[in-house]
Protein backbone atom coordinates (compact mmCIF):
# COMPACT_ATOMS: atom_id res chain seq x y z
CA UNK A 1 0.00 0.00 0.00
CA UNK A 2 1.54 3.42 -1.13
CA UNK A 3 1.49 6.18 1.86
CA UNK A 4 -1.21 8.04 0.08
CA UNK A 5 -3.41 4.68 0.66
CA UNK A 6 -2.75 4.47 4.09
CA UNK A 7 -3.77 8.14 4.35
CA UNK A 8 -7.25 7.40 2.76
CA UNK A 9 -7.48 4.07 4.57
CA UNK A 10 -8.65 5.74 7.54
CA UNK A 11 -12.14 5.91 5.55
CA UNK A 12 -12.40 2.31 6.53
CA UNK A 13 -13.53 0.77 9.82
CA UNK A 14 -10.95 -1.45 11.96
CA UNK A 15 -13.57 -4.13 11.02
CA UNK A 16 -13.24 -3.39 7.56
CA UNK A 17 -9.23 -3.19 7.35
CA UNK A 18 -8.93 -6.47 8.70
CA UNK A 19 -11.66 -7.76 6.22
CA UNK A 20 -9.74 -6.24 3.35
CA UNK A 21 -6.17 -7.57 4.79
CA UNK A 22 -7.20 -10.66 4.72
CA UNK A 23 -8.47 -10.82 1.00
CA UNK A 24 -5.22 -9.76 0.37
CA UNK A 25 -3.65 -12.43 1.88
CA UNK A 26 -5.46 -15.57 0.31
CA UNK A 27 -3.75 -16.89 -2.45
CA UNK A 28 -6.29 -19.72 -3.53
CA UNK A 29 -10.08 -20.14 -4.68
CA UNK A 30 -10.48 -22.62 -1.78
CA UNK A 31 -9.13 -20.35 0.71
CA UNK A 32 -11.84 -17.64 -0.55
CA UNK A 33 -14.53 -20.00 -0.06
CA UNK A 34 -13.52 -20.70 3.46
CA UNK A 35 -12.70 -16.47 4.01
CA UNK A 36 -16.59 -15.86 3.17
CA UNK A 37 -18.19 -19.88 4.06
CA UNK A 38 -20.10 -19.60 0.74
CA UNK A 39 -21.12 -23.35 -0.65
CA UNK A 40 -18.98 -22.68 -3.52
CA UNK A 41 -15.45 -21.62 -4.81
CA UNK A 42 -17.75 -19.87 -8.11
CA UNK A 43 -20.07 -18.19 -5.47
CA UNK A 44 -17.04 -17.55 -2.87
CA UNK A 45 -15.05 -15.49 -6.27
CA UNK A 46 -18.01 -13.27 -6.89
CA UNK A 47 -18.89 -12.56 -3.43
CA UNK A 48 -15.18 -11.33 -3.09
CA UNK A 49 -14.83 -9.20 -5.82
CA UNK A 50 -18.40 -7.09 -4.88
CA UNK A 51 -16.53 -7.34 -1.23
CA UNK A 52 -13.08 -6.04 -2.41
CA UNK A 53 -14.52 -3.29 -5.06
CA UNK A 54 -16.32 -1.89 -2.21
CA UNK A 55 -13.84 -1.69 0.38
CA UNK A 56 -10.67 -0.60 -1.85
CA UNK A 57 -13.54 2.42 -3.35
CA UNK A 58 -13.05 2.91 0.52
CA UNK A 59 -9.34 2.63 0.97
CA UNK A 60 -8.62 4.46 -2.39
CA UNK A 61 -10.80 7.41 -1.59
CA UNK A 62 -11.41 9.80 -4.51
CA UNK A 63 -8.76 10.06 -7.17
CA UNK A 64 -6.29 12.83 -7.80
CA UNK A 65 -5.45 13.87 -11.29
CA UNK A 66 -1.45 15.06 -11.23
CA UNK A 67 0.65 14.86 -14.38
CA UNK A 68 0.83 11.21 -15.67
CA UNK A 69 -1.01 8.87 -13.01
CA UNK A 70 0.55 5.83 -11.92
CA UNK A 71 1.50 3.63 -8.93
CA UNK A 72 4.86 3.74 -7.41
CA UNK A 73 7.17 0.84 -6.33
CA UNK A 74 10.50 1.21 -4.53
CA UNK A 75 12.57 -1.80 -5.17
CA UNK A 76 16.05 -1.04 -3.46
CA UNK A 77 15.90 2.60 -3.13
CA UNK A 78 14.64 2.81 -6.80
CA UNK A 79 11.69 3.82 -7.71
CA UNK A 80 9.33 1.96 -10.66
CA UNK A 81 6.28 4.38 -11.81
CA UNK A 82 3.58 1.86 -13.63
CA UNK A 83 1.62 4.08 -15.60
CA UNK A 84 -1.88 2.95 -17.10
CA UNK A 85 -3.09 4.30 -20.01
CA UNK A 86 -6.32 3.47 -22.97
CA UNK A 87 -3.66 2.64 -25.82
CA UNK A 88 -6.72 3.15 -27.94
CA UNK A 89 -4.42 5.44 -30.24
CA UNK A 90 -5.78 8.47 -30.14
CA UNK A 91 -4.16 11.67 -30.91
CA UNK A 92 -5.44 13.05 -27.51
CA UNK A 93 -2.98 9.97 -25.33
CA UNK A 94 -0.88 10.34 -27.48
CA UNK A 95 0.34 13.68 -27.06
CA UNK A 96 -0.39 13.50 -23.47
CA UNK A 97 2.06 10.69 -23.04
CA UNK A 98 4.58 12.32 -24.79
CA UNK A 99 4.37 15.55 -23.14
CA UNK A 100 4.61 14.01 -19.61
CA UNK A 101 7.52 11.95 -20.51
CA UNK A 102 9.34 13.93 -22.15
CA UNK A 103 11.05 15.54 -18.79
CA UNK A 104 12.06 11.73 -18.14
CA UNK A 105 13.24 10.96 -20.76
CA UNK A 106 15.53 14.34 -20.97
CA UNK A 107 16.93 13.71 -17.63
CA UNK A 108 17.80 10.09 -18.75
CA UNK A 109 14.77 7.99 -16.74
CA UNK A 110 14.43 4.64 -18.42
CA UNK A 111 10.96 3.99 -19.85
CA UNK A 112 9.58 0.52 -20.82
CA UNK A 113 6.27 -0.38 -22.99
CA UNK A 114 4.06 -3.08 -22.80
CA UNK A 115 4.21 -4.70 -26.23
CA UNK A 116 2.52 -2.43 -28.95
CA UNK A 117 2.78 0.86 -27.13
CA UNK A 118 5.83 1.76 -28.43
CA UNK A 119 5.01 1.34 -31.72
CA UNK A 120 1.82 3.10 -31.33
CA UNK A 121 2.48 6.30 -29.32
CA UNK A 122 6.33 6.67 -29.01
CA UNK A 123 7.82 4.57 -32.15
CA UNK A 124 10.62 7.59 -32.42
CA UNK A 125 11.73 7.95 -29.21
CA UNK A 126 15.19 5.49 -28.93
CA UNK A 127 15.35 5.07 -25.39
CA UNK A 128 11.73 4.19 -25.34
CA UNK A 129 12.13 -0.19 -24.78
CA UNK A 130 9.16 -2.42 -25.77
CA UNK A 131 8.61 -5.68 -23.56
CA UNK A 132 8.19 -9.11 -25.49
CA UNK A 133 4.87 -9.89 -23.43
CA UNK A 134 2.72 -10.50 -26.08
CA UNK A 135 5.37 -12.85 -27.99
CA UNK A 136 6.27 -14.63 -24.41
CA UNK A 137 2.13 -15.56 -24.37
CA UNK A 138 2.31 -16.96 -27.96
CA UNK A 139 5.50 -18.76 -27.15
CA UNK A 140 4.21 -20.29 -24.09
CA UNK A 141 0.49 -21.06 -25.72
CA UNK A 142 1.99 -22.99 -28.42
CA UNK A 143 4.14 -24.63 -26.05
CA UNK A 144 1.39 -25.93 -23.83
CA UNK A 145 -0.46 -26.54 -27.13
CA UNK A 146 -3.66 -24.97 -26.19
CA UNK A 147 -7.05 -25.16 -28.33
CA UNK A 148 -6.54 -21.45 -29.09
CA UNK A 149 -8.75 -18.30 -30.31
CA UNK A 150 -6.47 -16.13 -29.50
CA UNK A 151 -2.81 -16.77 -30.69
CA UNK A 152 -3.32 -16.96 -34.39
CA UNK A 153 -5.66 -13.46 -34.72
CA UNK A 154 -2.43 -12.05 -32.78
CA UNK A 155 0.14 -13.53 -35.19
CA UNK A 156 -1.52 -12.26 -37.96
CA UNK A 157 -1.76 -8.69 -36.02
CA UNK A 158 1.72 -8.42 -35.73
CA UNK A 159 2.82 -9.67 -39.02
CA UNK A 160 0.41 -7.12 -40.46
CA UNK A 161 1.34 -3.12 -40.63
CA UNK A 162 -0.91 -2.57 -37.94
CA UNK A 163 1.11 -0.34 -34.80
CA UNK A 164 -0.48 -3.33 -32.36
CA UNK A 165 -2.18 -6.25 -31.92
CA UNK A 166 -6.25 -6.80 -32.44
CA UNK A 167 -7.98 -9.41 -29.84
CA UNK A 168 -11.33 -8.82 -31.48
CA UNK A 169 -13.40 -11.79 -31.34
CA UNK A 170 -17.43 -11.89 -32.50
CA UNK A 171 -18.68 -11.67 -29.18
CA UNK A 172 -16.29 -8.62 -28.59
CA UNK A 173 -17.31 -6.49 -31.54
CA UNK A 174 -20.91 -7.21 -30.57
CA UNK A 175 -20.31 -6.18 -26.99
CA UNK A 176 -18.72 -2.75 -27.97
CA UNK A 177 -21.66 -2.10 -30.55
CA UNK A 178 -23.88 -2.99 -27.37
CA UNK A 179 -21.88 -0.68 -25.18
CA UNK A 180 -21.45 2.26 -27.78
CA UNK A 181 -25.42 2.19 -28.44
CA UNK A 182 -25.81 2.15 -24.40
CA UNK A 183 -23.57 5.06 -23.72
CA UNK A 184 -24.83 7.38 -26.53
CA UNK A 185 -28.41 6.70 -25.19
CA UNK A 186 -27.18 8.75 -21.91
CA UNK A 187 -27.68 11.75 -23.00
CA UNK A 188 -31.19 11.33 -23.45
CA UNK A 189 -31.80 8.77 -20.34
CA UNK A 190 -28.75 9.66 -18.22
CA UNK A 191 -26.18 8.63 -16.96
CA UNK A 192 -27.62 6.37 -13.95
CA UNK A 193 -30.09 4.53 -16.16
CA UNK A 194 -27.00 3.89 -19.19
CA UNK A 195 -25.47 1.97 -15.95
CA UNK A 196 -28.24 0.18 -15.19
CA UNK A 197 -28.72 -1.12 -18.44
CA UNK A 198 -24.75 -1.63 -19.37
CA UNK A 199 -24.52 -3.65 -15.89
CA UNK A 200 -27.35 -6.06 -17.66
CA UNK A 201 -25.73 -5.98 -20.92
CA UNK A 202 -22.52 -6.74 -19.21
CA UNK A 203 -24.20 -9.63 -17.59
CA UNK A 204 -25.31 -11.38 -20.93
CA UNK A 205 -22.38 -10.55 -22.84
CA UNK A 206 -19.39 -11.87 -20.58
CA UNK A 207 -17.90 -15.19 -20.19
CA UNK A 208 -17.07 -16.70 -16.89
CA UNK A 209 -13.36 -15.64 -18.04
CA UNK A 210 -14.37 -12.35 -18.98
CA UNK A 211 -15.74 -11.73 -15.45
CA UNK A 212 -11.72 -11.57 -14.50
CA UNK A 213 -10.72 -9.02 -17.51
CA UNK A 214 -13.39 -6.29 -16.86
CA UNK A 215 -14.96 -6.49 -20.10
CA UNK A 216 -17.80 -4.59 -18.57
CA UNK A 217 -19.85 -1.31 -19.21
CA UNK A 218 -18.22 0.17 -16.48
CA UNK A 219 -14.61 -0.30 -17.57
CA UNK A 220 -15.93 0.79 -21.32
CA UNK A 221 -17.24 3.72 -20.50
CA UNK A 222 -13.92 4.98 -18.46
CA UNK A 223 -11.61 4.17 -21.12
CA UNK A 224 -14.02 5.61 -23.84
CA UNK A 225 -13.83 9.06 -21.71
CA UNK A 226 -10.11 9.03 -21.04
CA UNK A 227 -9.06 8.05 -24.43
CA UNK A 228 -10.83 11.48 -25.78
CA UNK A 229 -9.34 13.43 -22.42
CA UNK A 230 -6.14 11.27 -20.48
CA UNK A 231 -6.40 13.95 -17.41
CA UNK A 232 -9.70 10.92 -16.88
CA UNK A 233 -7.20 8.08 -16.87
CA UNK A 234 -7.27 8.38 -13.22
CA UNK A 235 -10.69 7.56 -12.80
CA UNK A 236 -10.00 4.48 -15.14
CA UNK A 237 -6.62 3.53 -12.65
CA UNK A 238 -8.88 3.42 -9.52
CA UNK A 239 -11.75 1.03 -11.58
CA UNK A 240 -9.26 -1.66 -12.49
CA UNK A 241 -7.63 -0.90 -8.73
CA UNK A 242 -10.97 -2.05 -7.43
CA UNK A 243 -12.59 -4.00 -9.94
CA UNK A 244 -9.85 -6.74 -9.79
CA UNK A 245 -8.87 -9.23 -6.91
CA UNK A 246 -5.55 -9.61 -5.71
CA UNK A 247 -3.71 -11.77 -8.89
CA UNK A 248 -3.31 -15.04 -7.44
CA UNK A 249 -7.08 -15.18 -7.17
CA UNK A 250 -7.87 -13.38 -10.85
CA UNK A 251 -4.92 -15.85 -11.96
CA UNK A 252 -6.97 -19.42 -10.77
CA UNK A 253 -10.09 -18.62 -11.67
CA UNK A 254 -9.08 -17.43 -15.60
CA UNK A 255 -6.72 -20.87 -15.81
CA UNK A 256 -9.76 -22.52 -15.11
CA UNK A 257 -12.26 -21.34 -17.34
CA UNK A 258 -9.88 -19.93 -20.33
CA UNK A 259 -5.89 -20.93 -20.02
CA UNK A 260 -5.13 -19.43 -22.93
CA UNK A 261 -6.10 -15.91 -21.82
CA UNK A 262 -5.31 -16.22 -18.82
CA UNK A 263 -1.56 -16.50 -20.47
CA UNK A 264 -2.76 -13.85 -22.25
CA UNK A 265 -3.75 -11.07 -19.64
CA UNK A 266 -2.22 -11.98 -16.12
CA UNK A 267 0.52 -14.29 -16.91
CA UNK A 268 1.66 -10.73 -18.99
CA UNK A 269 1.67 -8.89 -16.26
CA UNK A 270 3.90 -11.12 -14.47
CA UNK A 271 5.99 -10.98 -17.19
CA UNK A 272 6.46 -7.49 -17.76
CA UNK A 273 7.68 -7.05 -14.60
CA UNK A 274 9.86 -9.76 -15.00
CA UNK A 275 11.31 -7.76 -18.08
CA UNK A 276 11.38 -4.69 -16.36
CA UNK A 277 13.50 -5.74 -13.17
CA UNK A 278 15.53 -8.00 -15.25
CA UNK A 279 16.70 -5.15 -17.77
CA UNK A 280 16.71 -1.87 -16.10
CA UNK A 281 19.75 -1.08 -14.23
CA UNK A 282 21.22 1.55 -11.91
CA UNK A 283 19.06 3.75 -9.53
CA UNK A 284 17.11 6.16 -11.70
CA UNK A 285 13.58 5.95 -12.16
CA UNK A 286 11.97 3.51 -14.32
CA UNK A 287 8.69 4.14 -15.70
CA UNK A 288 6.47 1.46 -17.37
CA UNK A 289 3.45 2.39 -19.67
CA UNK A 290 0.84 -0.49 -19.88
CA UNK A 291 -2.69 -0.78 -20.51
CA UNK A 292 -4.41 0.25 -17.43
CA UNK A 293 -6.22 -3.19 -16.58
CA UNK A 294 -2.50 -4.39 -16.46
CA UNK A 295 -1.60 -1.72 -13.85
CA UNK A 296 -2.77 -3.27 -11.11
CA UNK A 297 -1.29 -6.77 -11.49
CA UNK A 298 2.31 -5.33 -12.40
CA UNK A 299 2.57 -3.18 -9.66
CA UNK A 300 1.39 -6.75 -7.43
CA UNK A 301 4.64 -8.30 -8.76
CA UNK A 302 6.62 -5.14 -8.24
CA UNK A 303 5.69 -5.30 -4.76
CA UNK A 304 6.36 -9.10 -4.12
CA UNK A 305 9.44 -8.56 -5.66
CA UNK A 306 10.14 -5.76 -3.35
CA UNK A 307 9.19 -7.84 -0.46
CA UNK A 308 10.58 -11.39 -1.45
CA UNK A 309 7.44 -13.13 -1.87
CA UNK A 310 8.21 -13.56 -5.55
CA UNK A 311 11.53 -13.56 -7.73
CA UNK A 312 11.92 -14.24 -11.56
CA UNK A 313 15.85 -15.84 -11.79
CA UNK A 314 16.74 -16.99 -13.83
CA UNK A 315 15.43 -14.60 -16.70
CA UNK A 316 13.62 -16.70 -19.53
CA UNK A 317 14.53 -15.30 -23.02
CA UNK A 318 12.01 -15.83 -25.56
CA UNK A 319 12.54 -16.59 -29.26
CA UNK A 320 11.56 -14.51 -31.69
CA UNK A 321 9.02 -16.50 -34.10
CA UNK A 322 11.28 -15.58 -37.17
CA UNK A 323 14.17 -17.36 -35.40
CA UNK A 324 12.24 -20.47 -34.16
């Protein structure tokens, strides 16, 4: 918890802080069920992730807008900045990401992308390193030989000029039409009722996977708004900051329902971390630039790095498909 948490923390109830510390320290589905006696590890997940939104919305208090938002991890006196951002490639991000990282970058900070970003916002900035998280998940998928939807669309993405990869599936293009028509139909019904009825739309148009990716209304919405104006980015930080249980949990329920993306969402943020601490070197600051629903779960690793609850030696290098 950064010190501005434990500031805001005092929102919560001693009751409460010990409810929320010890979310925070189950690491399995099982030991959820047995935190909140529920019949089931299915109804124990859900009834912890209404649990934990409401008591980090607590914790977090309202949200801040300074400069480029982010979390902040010390590992050995130096400091790691995760930064969340839309990547939805608008000219709007895009200038705001360059403008707040340009001081960084002039006084020699090291800066590392999640896969894509680069490409897409800073492609002519040198310094500027991309991770290999999205070629680490296809490596590993076609290792473990999984029935995938997901590796080949990506393959073709990045052999294709496209700036980044394209996980657009069916059900996904039929979910943003839903959303889009939803959120437009605000203005005329508001914005309480356009929640209402994205909440149900989110209901019917989410797998039991999707229910750990927040591929809701909600999280649509938020990036919609801060893709058009990043100084809302914050507000889409603290969703994912409370919309997502601690990773071990996310981690065991996505493995069981969908492997593959599970390799493809929170075994990445495991690895960019990974990348991160393995590469950068010295004592300046290091700033990583992700999508925002990977904030939270890199800045988890960051921490039990920090605190030797996790390590990553030795490094795994990856292939690169051309070489294989």
């Amino acid at each position: 918890m950064t010190e501005h948490e434990e500031e805001l923390s005092g929102a919560l109830s001693e009751t409460q802080r010990e409810r929320l510390a010890a979310i925070r320290s189950v690491e399995t589905l099982a030991g959820i069920q047995a935190l909140t006696g529920t019949d089931s590890e299915h109804d124990a997940y859900l009834q912890a992730k209404a649990e934990w939104a409401y008591l980090r919305e607590r914790e977090l208090g309202e949200p801040v807008a300074s400069g480029l938002p982010g979390d902040t991890v010390v590992v050995d006196g130096q400091p790691f900045h995760v930064h969340g951002i839309t990547h939805a490639d608008t000219d709007a991000e895009r200038s705001f990401l360059r403008r707040h990282l340009r001081p960084a970058l002039r006084d020699g900070e090291a800066v590392y992308c999640e896969q894509g970003i680069r490409r897409m916002y800073l492609a002519d900035e040198p310094a500027v390193c991309e991770t290999d998280d999205y070629r680490w998940a296809m490596h590993h998928c076609r290792e473990r030989e999984f029935d995938s939807h997901i590796e080949g669309q990506l393959a073709r993405a990045f052999e294709s000029e496209h700036d980044g990869p394209e996980l657009q599936s069916i059900v996904t293009r039929l979910r943003e039409v839903t959303f889009s028509l939803i959120d437009s139909g605000s203005e005329v019904y508001g914005d309480r009722f356009a929640a209402a009825l994205g909440d149900i739309a989110s209901d019917f148009l989410m797998s039991h996977g999707e229910l750990a990716t927040g591929e809701d209304f909600a999280s649509f919405k938020r990036s919609r708004v801060a893709a058009i104006d990043p100084d809302k980015l914050v507000d889409l930080q603290r969703y994912y900051k409370c919309a997502f249980l601690p990773q071990p949990l996310e981690r065991e329920w996505l493995r069981r329902h969908d492997p593959e993306l599970e390799r493809f969402t929170y075994a990445r943020n495991e690895r960019i971390a990974a990348y991160v601490l393995a590469h950068a070197s010295g004592t300046e600051p290091v700033h990583i630039i992700t999508g925002a629903a990977h904030q939270p779960g890199i800045r988890y690793y960051l921490c039990a790095y920090r605190d030797g609850d996790w390590a990553f030696e030795p490094f795994e290098a990856v292939p690169r498909p051309d070489r294989e």
